[in-house]
C-alpha atoms as a PDB file:
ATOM      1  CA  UNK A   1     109.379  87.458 104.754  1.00  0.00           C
ATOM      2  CA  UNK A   2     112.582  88.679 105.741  1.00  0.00           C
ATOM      3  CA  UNK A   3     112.169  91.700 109.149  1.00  0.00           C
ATOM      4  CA  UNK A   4     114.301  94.054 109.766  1.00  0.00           C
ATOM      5  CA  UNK A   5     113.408  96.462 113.281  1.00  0.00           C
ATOM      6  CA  UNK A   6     115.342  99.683 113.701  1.00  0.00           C
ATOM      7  CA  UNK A   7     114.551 101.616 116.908  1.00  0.00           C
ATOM      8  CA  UNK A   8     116.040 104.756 118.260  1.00  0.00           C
ATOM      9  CA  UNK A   9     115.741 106.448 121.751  1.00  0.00           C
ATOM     10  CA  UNK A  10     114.691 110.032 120.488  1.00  0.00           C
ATOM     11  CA  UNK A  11     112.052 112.387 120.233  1.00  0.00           C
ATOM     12  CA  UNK A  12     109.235 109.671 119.910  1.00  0.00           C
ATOM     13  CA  UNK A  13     106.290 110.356 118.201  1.00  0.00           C
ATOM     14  CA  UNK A  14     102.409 111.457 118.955  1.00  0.00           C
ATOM     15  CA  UNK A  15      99.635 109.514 117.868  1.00  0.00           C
ATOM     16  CA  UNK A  16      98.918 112.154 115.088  1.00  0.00           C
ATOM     17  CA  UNK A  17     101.947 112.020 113.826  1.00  0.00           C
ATOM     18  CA  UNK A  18     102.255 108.489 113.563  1.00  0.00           C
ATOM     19  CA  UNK A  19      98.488 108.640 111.263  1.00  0.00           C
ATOM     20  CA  UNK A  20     100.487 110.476 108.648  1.00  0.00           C
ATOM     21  CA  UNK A  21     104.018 110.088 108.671  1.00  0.00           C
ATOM     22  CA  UNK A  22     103.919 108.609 105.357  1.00  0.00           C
ATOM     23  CA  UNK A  23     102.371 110.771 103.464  1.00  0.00           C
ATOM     24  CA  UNK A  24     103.753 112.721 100.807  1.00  0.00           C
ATOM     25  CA  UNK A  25     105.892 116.352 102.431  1.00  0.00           C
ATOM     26  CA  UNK A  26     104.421 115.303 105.990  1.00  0.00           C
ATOM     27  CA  UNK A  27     107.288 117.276 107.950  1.00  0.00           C
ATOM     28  CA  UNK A  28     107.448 118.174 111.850  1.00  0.00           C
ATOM     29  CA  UNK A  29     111.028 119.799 110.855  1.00  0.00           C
ATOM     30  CA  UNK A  30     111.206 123.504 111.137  1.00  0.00           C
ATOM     31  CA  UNK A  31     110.802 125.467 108.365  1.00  0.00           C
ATOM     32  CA  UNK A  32     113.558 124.843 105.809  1.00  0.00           C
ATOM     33  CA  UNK A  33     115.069 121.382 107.301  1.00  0.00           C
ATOM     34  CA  UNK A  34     113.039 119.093 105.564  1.00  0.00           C
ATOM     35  CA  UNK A  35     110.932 118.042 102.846  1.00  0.00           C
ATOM     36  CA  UNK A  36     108.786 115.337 104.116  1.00  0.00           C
ATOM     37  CA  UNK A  37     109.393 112.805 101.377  1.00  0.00           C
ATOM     38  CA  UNK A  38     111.924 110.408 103.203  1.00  0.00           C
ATOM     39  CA  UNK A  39     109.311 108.351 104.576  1.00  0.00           C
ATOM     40  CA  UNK A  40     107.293 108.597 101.700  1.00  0.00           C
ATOM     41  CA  UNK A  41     109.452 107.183  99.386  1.00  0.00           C
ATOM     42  CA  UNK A  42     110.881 104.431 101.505  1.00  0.00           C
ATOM     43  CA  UNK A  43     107.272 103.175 101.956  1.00  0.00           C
ATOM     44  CA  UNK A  44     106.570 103.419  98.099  1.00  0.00           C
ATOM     45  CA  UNK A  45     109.679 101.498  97.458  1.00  0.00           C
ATOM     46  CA  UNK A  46     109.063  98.848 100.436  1.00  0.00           C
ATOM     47  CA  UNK A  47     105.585  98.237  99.258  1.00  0.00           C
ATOM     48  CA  UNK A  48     106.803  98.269  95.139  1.00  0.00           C
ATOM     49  CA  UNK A  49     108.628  95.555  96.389  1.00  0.00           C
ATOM     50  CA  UNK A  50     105.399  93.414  97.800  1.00  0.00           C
ATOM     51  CA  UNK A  51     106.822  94.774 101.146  1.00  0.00           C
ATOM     52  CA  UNK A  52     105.184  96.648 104.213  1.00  0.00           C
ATOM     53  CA  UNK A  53     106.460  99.217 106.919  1.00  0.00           C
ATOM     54  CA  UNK A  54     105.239  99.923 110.575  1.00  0.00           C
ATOM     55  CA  UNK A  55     106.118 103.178 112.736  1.00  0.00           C
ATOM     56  CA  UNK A  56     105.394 102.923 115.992  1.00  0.00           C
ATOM     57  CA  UNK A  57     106.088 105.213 119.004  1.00  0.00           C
ATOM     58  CA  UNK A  58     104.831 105.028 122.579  1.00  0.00           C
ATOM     59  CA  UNK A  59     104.549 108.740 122.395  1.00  0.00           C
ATOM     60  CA  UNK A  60     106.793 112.180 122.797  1.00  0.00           C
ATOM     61  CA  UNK A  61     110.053 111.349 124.242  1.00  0.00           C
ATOM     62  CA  UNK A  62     110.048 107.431 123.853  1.00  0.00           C
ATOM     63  CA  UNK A  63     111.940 107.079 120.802  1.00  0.00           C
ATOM     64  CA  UNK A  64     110.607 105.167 117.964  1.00  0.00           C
ATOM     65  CA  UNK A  65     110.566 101.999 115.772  1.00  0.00           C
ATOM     66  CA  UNK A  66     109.720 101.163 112.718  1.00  0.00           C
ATOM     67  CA  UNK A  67     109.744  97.411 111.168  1.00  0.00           C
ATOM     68  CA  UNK A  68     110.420  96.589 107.659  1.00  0.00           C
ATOM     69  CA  UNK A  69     109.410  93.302 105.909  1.00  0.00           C
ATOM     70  CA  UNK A  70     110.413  92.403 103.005  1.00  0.00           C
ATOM     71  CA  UNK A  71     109.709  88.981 100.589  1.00  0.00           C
ATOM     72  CA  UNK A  72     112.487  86.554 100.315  1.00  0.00           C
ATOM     73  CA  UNK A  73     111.332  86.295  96.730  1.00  0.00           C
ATOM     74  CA  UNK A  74     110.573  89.338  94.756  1.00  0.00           C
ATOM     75  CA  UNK A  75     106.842  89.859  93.472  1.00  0.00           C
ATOM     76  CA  UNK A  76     106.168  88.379  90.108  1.00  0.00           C
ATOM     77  CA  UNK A  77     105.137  92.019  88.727  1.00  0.00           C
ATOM     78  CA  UNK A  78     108.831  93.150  90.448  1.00  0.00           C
ATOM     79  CA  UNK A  79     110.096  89.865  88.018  1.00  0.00           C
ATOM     80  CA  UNK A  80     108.682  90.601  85.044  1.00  0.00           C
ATOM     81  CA  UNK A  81     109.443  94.119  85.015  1.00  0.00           C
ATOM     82  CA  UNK A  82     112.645  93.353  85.877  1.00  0.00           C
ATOM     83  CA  UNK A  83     112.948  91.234  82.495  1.00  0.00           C
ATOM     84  CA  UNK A  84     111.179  93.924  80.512  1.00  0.00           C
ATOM     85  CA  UNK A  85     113.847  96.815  81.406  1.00  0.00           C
ATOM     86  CA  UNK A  86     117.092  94.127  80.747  1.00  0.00           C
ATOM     87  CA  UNK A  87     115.169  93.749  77.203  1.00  0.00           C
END
């Protein structure tokens, strides 16, 4: 597995927000700056890919860092469909 870390010095995150930030429209923007489906598609496409992704905050005001880990070699599912859409 290749890991990638990306960590930022901002808001942080609470607890409860870390249980769900990946879910589908999950938002803590205000009203009309955001959709919530970032995160949700990044993890769909990480995992799709036999990968995984971690958030993890120490709480409000501590910034934040997620890890991303990817295979060196794709999936054999990622593979074959690969072959089946250059058919």
């Amino acid at each position: 597995m290749a890991e990638m870390e990306f960590t930022d010095t901002g808001c942080g995150m609470a607890a409860e927000t870390l249980e769900n930030i990946f879910e589908p429209f999950f938002t803590r923007s205000r009203t009309g700056k955001g959709t919530g489906l970032g995160l949700s598609i990044s993890h769909r496409v990480i995992s799709q890919h036999g990968g995984e992704i971690d958030a993890y905050s120490a709480g409000l005001n501590q910034g934040s860092t997620f890890t991303v880990r990817l295979p060196l070699q794709p999936p054999l599912a990622v593979k074959e469909e690969t072959l089946a859409h250059a058919a």
